[in-house]
N, C-alpha and C. Protein backbone atom coordinates (compact mmCIF):
# COMPACT_ATOMS: atom_id res chain seq x y z
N UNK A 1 0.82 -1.20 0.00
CA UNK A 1 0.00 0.00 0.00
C UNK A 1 0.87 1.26 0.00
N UNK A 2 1.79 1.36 0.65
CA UNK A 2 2.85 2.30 0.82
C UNK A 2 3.39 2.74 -0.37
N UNK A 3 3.82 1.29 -1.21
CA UNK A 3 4.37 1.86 -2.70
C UNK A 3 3.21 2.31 -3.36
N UNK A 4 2.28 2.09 -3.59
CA UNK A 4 1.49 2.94 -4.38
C UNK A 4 1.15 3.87 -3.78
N UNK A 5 1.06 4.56 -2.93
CA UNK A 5 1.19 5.85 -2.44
C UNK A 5 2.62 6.91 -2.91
N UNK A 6 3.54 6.07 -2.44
CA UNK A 6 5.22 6.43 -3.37
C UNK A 6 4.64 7.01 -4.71
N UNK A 7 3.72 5.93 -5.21
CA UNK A 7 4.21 5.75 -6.78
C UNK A 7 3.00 7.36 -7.20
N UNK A 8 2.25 7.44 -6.55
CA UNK A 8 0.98 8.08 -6.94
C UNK A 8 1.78 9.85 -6.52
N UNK A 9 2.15 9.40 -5.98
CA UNK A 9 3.14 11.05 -5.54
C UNK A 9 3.98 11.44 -7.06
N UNK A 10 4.38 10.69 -7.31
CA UNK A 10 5.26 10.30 -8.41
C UNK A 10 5.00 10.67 -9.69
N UNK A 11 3.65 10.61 -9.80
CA UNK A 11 2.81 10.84 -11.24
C UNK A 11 2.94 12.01 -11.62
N UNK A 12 2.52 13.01 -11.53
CA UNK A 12 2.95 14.41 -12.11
C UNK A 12 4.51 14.81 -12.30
N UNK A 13 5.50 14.76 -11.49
CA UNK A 13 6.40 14.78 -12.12
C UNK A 13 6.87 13.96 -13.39
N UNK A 14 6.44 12.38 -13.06
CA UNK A 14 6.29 11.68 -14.59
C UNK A 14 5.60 11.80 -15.97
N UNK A 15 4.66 12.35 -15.84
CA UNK A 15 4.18 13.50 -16.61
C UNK A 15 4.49 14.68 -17.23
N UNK A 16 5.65 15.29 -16.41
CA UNK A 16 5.76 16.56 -16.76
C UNK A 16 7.20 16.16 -17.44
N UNK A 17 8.25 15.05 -16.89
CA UNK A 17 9.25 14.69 -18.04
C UNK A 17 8.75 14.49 -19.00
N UNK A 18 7.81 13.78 -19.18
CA UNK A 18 7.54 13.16 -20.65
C UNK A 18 6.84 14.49 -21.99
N UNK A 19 6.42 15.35 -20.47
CA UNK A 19 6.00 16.11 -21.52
C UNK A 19 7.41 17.21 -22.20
N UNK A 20 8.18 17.31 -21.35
CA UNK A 20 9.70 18.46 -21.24
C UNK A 20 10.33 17.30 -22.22
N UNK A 21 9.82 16.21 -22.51
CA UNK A 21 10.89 15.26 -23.26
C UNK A 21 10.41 15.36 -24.89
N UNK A 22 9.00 15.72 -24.71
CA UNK A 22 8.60 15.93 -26.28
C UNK A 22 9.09 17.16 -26.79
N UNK A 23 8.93 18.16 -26.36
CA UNK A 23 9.63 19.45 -26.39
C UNK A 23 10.77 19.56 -27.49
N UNK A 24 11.32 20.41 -28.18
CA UNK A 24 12.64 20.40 -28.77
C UNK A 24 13.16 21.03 -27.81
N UNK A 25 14.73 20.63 -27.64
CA UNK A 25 15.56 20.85 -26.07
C UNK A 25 15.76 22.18 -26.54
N UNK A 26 15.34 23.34 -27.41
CA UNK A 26 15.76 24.65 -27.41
C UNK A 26 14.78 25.46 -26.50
N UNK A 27 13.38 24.71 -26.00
CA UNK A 27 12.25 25.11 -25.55
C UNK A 27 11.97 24.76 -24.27
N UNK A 28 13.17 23.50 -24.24
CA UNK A 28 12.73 23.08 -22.75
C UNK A 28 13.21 24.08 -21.41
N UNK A 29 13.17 23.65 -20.26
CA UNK A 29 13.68 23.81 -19.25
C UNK A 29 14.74 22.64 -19.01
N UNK A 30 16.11 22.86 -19.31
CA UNK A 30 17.03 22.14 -19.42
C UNK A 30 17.53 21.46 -17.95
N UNK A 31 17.30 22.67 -17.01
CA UNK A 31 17.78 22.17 -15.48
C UNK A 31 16.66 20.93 -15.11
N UNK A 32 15.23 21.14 -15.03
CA UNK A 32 14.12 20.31 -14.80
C UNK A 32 14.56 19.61 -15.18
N UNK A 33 14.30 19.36 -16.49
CA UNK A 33 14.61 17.85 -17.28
C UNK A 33 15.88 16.94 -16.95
N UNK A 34 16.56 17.50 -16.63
CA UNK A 34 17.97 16.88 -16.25
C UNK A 34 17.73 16.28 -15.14
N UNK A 35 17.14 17.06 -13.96
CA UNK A 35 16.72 16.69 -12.67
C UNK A 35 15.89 15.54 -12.68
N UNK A 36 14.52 15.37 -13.49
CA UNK A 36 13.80 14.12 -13.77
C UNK A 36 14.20 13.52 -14.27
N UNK A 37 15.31 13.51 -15.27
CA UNK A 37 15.75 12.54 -16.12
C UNK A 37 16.88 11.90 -14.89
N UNK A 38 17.22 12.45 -13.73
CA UNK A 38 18.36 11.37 -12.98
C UNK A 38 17.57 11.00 -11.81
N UNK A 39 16.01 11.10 -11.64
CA UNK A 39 15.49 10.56 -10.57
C UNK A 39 15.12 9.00 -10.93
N UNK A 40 15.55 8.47 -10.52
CA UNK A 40 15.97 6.89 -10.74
C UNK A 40 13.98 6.72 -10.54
N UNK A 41 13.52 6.93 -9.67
CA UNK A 41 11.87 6.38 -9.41
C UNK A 41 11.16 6.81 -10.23
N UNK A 42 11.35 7.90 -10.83
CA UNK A 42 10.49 8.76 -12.11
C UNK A 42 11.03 8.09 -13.33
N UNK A 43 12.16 7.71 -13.49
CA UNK A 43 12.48 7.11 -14.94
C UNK A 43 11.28 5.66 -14.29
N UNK A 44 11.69 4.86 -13.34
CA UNK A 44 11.10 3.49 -13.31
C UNK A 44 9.66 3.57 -13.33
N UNK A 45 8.72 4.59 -13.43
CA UNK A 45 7.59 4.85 -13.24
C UNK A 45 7.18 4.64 -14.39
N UNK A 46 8.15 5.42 -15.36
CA UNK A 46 7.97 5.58 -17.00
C UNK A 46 8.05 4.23 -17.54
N UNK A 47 9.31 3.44 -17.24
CA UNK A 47 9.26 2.38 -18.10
C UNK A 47 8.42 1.22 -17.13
N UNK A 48 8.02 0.97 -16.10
CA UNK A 48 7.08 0.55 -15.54
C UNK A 48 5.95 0.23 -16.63
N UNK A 49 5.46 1.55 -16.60
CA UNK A 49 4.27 2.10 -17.80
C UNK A 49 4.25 1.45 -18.84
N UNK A 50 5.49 1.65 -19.53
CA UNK A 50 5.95 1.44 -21.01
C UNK A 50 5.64 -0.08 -20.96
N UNK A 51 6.03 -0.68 -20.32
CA UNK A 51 6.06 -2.31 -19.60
C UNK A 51 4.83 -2.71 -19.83
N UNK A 52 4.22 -2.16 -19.68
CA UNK A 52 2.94 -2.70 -18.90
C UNK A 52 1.69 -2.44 -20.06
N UNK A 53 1.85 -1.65 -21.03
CA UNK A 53 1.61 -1.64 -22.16
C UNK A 53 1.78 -2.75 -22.97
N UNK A 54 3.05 -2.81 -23.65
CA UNK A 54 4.29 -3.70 -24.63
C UNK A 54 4.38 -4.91 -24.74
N UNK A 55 4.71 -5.62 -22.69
CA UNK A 55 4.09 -6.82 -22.52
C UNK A 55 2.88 -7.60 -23.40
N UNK A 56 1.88 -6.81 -23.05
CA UNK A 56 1.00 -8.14 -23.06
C UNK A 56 0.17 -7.81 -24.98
N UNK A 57 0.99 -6.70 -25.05
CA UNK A 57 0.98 -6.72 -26.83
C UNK A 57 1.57 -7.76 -27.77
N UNK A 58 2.84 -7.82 -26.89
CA UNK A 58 3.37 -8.96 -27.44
C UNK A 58 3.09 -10.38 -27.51
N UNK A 59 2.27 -10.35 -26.53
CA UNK A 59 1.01 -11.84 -26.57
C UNK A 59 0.19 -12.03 -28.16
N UNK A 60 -0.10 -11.01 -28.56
CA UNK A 60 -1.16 -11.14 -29.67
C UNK A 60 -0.56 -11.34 -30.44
């Protein structure tokens, strides 16, 4: 229960990389992005996600 509480805290900043990641880096906020891009729990949130998608695509 705890980790999904972790994880739910977590969501908007994971959000807001992905969105600073679509961006062309002339537009971004370069410090942010750098900062989310080395938070080890916000990247694992992302590919978590990505995971959890991809997986069970690959079934079909």
């Amino acid at each position: 229960m705890q980790q999904m509480k972790a994880f739910r805290a977590l969501t908007k900043p994971a959000l807001e990389f992905l969105e600073l990641d679509a961006k062309p880096e002339a537009d971004r906020d370069a410090i942010r992005y750098e900062t989310l891009k080395a938070d080890a729990l916000v990247q694992y949130l992302i590919l978590d996600a990505q995971a959890n998608v991809l997986c069970p695509a690959t079934k079909l």
